[in-house]
Protein backbone atom coordinates (compact mmCIF):
# COMPACT_ATOMS: atom_id res chain seq x y z
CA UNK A 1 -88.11 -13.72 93.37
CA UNK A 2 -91.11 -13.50 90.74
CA UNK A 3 -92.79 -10.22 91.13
CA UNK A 4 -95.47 -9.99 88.47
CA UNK A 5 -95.65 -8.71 85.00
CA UNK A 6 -95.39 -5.14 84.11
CA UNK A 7 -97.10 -4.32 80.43
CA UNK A 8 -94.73 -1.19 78.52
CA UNK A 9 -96.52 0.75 75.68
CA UNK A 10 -93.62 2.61 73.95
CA UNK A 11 -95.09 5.46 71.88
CA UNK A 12 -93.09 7.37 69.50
CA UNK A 13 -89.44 7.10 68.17
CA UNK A 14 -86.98 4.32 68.17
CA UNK A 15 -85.02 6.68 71.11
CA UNK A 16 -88.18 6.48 73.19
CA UNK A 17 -87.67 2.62 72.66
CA UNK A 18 -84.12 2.56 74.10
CA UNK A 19 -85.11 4.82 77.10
CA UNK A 20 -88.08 1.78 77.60
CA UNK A 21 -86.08 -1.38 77.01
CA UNK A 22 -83.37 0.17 79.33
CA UNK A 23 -85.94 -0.04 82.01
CA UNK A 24 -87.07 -2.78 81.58
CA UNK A 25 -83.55 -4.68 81.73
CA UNK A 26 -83.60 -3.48 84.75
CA UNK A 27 -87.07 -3.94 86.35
CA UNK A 28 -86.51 -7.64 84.93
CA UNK A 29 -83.05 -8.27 87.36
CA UNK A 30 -85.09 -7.84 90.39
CA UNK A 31 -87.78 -10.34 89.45
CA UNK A 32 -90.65 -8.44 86.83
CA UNK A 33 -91.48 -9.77 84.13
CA UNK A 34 -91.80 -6.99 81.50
CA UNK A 35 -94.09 -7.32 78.31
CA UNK A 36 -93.71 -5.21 75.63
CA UNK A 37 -96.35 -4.07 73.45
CA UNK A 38 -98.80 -6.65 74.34
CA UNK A 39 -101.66 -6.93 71.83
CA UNK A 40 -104.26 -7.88 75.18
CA UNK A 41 -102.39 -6.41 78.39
CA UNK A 42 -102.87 -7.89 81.83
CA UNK A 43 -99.80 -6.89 83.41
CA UNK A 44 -100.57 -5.69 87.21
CA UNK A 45 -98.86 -2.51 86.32
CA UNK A 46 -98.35 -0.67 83.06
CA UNK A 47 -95.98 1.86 81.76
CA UNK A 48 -96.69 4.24 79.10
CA UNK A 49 -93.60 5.82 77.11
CA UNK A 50 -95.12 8.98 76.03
CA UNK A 51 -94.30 11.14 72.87
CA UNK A 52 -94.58 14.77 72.86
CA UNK A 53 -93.32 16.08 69.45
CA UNK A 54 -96.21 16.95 68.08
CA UNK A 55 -100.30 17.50 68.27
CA UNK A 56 -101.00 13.84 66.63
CA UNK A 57 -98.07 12.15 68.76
CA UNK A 58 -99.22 13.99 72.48
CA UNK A 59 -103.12 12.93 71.52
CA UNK A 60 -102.08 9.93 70.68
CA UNK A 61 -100.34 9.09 74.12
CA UNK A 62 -103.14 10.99 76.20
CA UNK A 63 -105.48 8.80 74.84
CA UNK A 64 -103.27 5.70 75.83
CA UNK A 65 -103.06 7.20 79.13
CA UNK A 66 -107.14 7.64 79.12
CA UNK A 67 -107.81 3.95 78.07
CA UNK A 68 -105.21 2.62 80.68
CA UNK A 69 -106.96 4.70 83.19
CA UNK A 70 -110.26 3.10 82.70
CA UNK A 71 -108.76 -0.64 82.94
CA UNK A 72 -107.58 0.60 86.29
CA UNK A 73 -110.78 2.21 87.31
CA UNK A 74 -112.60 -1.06 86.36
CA UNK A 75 -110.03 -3.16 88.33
CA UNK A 76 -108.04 -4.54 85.95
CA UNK A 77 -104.64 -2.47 86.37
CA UNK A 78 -103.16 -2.18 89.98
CA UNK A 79 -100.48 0.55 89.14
CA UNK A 80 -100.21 3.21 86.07
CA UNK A 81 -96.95 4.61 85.33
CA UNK A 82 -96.11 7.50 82.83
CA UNK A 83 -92.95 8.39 81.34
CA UNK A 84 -91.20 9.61 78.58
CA UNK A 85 -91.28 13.08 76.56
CA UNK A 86 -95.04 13.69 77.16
CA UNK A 87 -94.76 13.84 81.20
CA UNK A 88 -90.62 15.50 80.68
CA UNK A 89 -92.78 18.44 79.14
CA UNK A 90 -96.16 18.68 80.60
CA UNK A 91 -95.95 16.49 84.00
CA UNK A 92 -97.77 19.67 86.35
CA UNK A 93 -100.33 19.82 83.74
CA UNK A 94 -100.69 15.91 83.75
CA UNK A 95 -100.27 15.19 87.60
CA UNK A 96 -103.10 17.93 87.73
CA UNK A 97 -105.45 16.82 85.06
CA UNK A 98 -105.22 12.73 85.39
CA UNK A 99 -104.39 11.70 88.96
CA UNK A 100 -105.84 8.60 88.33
CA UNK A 101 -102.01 8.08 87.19
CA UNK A 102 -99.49 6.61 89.97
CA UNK A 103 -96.44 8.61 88.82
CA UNK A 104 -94.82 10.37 86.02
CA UNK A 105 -91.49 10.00 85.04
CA UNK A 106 -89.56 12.04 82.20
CA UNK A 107 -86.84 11.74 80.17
CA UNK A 108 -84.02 11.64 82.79
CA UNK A 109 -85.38 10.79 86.05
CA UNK A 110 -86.81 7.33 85.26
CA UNK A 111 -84.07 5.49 86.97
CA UNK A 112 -86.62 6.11 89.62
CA UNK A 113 -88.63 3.84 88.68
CA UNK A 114 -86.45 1.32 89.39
CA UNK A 115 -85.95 2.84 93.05
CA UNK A 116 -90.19 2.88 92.98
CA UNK A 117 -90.90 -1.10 91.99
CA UNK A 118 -87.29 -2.74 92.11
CA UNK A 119 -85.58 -4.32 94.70
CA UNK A 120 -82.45 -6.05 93.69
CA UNK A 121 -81.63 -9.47 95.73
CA UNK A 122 -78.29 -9.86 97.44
CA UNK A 123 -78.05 -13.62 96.69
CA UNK A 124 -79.28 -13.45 93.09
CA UNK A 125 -78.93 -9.53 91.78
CA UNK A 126 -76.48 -7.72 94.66
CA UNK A 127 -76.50 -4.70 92.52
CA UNK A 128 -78.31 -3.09 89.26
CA UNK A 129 -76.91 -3.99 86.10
CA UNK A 130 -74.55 -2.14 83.54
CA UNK A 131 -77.11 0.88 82.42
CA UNK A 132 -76.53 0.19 78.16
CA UNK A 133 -77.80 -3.34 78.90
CA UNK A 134 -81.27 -3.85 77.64
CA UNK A 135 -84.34 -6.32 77.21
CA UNK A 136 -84.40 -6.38 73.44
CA UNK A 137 -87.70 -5.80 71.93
CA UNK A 138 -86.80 -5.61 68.62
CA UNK A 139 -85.90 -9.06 66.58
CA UNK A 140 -82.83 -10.54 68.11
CA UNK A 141 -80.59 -9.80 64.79
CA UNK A 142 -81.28 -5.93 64.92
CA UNK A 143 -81.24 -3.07 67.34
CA UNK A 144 -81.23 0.47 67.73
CA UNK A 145 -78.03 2.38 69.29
CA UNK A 146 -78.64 6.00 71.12
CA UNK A 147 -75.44 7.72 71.14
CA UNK A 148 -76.87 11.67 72.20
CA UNK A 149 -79.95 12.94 73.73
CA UNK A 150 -80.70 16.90 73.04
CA UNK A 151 -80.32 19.07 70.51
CA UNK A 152 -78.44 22.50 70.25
CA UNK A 153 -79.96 23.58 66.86
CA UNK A 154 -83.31 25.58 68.01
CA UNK A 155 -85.11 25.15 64.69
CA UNK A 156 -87.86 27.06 64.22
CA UNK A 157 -90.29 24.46 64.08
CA UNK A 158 -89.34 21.86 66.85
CA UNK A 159 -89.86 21.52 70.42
CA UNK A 160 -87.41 18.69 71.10
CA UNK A 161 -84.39 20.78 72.48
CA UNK A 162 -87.90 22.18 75.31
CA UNK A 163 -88.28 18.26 76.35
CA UNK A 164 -84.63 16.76 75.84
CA UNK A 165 -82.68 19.97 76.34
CA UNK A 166 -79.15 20.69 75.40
CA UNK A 167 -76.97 18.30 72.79
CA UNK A 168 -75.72 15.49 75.45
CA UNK A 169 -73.13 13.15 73.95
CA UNK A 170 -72.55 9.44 75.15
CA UNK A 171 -68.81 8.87 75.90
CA UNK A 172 -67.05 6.28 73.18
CA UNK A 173 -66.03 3.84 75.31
CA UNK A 174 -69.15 3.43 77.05
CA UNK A 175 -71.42 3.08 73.57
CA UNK A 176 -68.48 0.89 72.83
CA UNK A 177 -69.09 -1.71 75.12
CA UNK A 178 -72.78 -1.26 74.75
CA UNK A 179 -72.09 -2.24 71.01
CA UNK A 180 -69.57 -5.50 72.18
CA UNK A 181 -72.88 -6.24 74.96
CA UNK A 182 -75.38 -6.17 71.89
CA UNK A 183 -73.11 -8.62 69.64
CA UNK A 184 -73.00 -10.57 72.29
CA UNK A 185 -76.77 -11.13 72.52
CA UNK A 186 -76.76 -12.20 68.65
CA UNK A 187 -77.12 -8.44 67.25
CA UNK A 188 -75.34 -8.06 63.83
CA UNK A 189 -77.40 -4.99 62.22
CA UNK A 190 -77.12 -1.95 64.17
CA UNK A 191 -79.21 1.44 63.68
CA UNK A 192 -77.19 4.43 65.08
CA UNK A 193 -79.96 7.16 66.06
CA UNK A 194 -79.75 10.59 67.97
CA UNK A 195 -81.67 13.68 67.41
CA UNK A 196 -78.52 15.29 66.42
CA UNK A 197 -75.32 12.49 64.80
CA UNK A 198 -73.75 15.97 63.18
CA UNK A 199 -73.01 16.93 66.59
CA UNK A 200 -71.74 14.41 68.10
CA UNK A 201 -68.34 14.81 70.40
CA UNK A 202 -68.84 18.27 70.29
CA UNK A 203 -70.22 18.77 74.07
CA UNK A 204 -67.12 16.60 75.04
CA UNK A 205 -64.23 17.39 73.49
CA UNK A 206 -65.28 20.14 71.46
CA UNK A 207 -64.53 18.19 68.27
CA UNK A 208 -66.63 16.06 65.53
CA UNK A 209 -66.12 12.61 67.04
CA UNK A 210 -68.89 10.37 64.75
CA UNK A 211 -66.24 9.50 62.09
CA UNK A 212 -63.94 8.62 64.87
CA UNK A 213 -66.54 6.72 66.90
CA UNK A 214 -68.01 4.59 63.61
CA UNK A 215 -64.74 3.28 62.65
CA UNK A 216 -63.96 2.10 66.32
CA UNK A 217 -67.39 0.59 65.88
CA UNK A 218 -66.62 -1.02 62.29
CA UNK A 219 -64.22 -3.07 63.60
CA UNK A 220 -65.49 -4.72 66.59
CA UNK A 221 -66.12 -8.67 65.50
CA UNK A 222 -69.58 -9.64 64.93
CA UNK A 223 -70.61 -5.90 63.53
CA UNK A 224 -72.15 -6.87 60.16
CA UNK A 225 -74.41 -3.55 59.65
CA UNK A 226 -74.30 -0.14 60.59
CA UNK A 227 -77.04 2.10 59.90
CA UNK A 228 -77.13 6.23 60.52
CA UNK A 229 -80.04 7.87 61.68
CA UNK A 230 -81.03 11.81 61.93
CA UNK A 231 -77.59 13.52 60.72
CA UNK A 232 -78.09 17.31 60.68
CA UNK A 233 -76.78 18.94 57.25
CA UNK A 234 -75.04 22.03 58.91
CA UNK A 235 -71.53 21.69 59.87
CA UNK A 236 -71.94 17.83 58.74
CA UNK A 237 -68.67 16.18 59.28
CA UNK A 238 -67.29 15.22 55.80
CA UNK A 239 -64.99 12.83 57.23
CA UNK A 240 -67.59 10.42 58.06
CA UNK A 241 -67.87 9.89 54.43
CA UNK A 242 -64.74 8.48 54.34
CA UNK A 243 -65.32 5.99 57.05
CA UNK A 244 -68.44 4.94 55.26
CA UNK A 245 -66.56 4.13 51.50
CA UNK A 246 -63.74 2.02 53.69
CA UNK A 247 -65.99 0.14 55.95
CA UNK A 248 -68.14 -2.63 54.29
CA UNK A 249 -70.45 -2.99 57.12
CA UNK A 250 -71.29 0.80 57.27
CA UNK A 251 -74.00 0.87 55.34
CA UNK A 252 -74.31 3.47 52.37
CA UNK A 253 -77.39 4.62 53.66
CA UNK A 254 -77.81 7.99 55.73
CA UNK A 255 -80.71 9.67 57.41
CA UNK A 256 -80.80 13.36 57.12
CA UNK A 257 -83.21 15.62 57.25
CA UNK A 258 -83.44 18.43 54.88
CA UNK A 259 -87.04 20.07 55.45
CA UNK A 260 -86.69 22.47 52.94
CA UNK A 261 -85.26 23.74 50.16
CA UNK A 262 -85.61 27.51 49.64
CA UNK A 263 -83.64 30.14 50.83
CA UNK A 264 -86.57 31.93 52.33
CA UNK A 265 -88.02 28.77 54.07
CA UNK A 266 -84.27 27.82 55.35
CA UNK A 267 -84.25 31.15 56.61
CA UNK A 268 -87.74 31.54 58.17
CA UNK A 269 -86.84 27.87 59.59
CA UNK A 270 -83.86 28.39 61.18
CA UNK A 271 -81.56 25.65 59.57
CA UNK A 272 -78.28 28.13 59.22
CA UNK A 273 -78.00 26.73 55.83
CA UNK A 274 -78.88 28.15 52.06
CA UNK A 275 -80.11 26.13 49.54
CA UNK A 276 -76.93 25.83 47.55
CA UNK A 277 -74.74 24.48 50.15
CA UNK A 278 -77.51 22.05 50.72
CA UNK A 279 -78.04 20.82 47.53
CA UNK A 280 -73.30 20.75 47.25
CA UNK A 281 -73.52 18.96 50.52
CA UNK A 282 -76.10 15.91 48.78
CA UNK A 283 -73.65 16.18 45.85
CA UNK A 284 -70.81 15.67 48.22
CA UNK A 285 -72.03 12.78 49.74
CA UNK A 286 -72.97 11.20 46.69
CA UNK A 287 -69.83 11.94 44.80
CA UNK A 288 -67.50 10.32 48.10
CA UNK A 289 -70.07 6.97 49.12
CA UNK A 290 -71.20 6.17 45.61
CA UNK A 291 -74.28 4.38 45.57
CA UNK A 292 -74.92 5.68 48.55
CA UNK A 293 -79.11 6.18 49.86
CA UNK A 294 -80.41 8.91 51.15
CA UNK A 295 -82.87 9.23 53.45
CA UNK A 296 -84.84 12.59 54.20
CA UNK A 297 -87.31 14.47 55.66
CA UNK A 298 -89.25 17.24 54.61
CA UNK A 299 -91.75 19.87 55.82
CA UNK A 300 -94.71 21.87 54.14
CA UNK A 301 -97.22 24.28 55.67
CA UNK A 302 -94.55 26.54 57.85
CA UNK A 303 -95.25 29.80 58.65
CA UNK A 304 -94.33 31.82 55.87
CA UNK A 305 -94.21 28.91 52.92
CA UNK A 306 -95.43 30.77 49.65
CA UNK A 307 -96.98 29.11 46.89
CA UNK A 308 -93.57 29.87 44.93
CA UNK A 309 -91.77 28.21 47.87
CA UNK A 310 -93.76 25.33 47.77
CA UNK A 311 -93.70 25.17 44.19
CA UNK A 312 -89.83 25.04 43.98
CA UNK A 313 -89.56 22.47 46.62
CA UNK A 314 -91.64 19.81 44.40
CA UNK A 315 -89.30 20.86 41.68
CA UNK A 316 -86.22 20.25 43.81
CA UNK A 317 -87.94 16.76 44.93
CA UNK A 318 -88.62 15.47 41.37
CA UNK A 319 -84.46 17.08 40.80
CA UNK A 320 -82.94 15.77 43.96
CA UNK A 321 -84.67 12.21 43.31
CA UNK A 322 -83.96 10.67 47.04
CA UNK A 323 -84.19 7.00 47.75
CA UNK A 324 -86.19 7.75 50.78
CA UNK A 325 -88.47 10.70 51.35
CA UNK A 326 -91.17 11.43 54.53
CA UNK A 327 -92.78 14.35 54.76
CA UNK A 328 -95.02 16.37 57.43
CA UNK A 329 -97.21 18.98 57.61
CA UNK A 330 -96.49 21.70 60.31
CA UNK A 331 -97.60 21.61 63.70
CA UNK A 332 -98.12 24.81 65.79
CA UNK A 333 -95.96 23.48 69.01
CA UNK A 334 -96.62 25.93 72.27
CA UNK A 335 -92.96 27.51 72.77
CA UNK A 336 -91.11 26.91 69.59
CA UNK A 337 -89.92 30.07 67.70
CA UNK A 338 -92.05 29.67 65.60
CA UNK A 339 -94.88 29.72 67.72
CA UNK A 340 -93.66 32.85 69.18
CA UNK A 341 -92.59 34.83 66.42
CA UNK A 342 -94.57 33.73 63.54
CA UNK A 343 -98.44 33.21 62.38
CA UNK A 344 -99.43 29.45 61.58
CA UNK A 345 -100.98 31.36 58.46
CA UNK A 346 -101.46 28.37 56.24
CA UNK A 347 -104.93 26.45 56.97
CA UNK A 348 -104.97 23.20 57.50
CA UNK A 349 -106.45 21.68 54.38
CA UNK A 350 -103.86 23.57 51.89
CA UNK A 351 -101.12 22.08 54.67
CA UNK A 352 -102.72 18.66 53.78
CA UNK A 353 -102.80 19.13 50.17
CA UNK A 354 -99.49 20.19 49.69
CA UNK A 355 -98.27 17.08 51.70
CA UNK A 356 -100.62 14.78 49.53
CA UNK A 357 -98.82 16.42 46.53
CA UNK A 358 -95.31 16.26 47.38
CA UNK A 359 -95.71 12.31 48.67
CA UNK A 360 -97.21 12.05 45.40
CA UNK A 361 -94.07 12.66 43.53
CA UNK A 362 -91.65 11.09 45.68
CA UNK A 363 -93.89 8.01 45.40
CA UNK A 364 -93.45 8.47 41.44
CA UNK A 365 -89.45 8.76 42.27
CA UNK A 366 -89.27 5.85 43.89
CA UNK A 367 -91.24 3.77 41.49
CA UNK A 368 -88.59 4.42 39.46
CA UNK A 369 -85.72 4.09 41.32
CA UNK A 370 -87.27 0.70 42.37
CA UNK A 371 -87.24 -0.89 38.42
CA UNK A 372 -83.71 -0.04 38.48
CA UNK A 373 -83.26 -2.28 41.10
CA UNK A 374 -85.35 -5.38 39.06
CA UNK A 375 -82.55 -8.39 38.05
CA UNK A 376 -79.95 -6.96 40.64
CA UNK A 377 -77.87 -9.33 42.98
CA UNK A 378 -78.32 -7.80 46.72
CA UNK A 379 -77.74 -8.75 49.83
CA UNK A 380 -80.54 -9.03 52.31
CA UNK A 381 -80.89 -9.77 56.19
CA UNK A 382 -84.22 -11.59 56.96
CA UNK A 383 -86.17 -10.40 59.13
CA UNK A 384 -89.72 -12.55 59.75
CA UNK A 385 -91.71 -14.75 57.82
CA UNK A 386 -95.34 -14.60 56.50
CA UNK A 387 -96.66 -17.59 55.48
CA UNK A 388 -94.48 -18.59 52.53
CA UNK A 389 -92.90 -15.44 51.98
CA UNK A 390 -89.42 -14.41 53.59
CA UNK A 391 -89.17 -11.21 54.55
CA UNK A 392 -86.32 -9.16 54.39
CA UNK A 393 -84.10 -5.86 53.81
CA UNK A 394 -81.12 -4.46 51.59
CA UNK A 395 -78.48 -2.75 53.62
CA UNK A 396 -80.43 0.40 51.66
CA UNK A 397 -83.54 -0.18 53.91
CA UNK A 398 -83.75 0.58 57.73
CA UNK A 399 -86.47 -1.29 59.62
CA UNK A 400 -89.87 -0.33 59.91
CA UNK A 401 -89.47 2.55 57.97
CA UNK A 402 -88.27 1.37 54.25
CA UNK A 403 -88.53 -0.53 51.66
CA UNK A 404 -88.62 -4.84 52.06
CA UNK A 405 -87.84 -7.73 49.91
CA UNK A 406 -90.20 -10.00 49.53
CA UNK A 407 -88.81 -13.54 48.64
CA UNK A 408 -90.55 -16.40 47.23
CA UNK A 409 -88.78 -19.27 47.24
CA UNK A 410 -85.98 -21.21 49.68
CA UNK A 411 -85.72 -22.23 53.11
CA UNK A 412 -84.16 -19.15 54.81
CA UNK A 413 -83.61 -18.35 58.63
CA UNK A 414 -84.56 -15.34 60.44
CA UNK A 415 -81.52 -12.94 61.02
CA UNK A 416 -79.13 -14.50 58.62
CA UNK A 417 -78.02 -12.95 55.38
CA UNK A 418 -78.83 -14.26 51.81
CA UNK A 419 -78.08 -12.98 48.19
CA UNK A 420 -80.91 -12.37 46.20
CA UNK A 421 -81.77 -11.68 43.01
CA UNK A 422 -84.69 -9.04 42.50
CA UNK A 423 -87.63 -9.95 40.19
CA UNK A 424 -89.88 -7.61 40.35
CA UNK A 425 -90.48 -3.93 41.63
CA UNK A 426 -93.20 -1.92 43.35
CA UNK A 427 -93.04 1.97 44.61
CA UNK A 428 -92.23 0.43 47.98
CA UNK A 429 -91.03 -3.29 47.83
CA UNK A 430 -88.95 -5.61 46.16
CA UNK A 431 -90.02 -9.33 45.17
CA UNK A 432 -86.64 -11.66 44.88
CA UNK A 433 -85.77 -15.15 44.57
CA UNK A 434 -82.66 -16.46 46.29
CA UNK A 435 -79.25 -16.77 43.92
């Protein structure tokens, strides 16, 4: 029976967006309808996912919450519903300071709001639906794959193991059939995230299961792309590296997050790694998947970052020369080590300068990196069109947050794969033609 429509705002990461389309799956077997992301909500309910990494991303989703609040206070909005990170980390402070909200779910207790607004029908829906089923809210070729929640590494710096708590593994099989569920929905690219992929297997059977679980993955039919997301460089299991040179449809592409370079910064960041086996790790990897592109992430403005220190990291950035490079400026998060133990001693404007300078070279890296690429035969996946262009991505390029080829000319279809040849090269795209 038709209920309504609920409106979900997801805020944050791509996990948050599992956690939200999960839900929704759900909410939709006993007779919701669930929008996602509507540019003009009118839902009679809406759910905000909240993020709560850092200052931006928490004032961000309070002033979602705010903004829903007033639709409700003007009539507009019968129910509003808060989950996510936010409320897993602050829900007294929020239940005390906007009761205008309904209820507040976290990070593991939102099956509850299934309990709260669902009622499953015994002649149509006798019983809730496999959990790893989703409604899809990303385009029907592509979709994102949680295999952990948590984190065990207590870097100085980050509050996620305060909201998510300890490293939590997925068992195989389960993520398995999750994998053979999203196939069967038309998925062919998938992008394997987790706060932690290092660590994965290690909570269950107190071994590095990710090279074990990606060639499982490899060869289930219809698997055309697999993309890796947030590895951890400490105690990084080699062997994946292996699995990624003998699989085709593993992408040579990996996410992992670096943050620093020095020894001092390492240190005063608590990454249980030195610069040197850093950098021989990156060499690793590069020697074992040639071609391979890396993606990483670093920091500036830490507690503790000297000139000198920041001064060697541009060098290593302009040495290192990654594919893909974001970088943040440090956020003073109540509870973290650092926040305890250290001085946020670096004002705000040099924190924003040295950001502005280190994007600055990595944006000069990957200008060049990007003409190398100019009368190259790749393959792409399409992903939208605008106007007459195609729009589309290398198996080096992970949605929403890389690079896209541009293409000029052909009748293509969204979600099917094309060779290219590239034409043309900017410090962030890539303008093709098709072969």
């Amino acid at each position: 029976m038709h209920k309504g429509e609920i409106d979900f705002i997801t805020l944050g990461c791509s996990k948050n967006l599992v956690d939200a389309e999960r839900v929704m799956r759900q909410l939709e077997a006993t007779g919701w309808t669930c929008v996602h992301d509507a540019e003009q909500p009118k839902g009679e309910i809406c759910v905000i996912n909240t993020c709560g990494f850092i200052g931006d991303a928490k004032e961000e989703s309070i002033n979602m919450i705010l903004q829903m609040a007033e639709r409700k206070k003007r009539g507009q909005l019968g129910q509003l519903i808060v989950m996510g990170c936010l409320s897993e980390r602050y829900r007294a402070e929020l239940e005390a300071e906007l009761p205008e909200v309904d209820a507040y779910y976290g990070k593991f207790d939102f099956e509850g709001m299934i309990d709260r607004l669902g009622t499953y029908s015994h002649r149509t829906n006798p019983r809730p639906l496999p959990w790893f089923e989703r409604k899809l809210t990303t385009p029907s070729h592509y979709a994102y794959l949680k295999i952990s929640e948590g984190c065990n590494r207590m870097c100085s710096y980050c509050a996620i193991p305060l909201i998510t708590g300890r490293h939590t593994s997925r068992h195989k099989e389960e993520i398995l059939n999750e994998v053979r569920w999203l196939v069967s929905q038309g998925v062919k690219e998938l992008n394997v995230i987790a706060q932690d992929l290092s660590s994965y297997g290690l909570d269950i059977e107190h071994r590095h299961m990710l090279p074990e679980l990606i060639d499982e993955m490899a060869q289930i039919e219809g698997v055309k792309w697999i993309r890796l997301h947030y590895a951890y460089p400490t105690d990084f299991p080699e062997e994946l590296l292996d699995v990624m040179a003998k699989h085709p449809n593993v992408c040579k592409y990996l996410d992992i997050a670096l943050q620093h370079c020095t020894d001092h910064m390492l240190t005063l960041m608590r990454r249980h790694i030195t610069q040197e086996e850093q950098d021989r790790l990156i060499a690793t990897i590069r020697e074992r998947v040639p071609g391979i592109c890396i993606r990483t992430t670093l920091m500036v403005g830490h507690p503790g970052e000297t000139e000198e220190d920041f001064e060697q990291l541009k060098d290593w950035t302009r040495r290192m020369r990654f594919d893909r490079m974001g970088a943040f400026a440090y956020s003073d998060e109540e509870g973290t080590y650092a926040n305890r133990h250290y001085k946020d001693d670096i004002a705000d404007d040099i924190k924003q300068q040295r950001l502005s300078e280190l994007m600055a070279i990595q944006q000069e890296v990957s200008g060049e990196l990007m003409q190398r690429k100019v009368g190259q035969t790749m393959r792409v996946i399409i992903d939208r069109q605008e106007g007459d262009l195609f729009i589309g991505r290398t198996e080096f390029d992970s949605p929403e947050v890389d690079c896209e080829v541009l293409i000029e000319n052909g009748d293509l279809r969204v979600g099917e794969f094309y060779d290219v040849t590239i034409t043309k090269a900017e410090e962030f795209d890539l303008y093709a033609t098709i072969c």
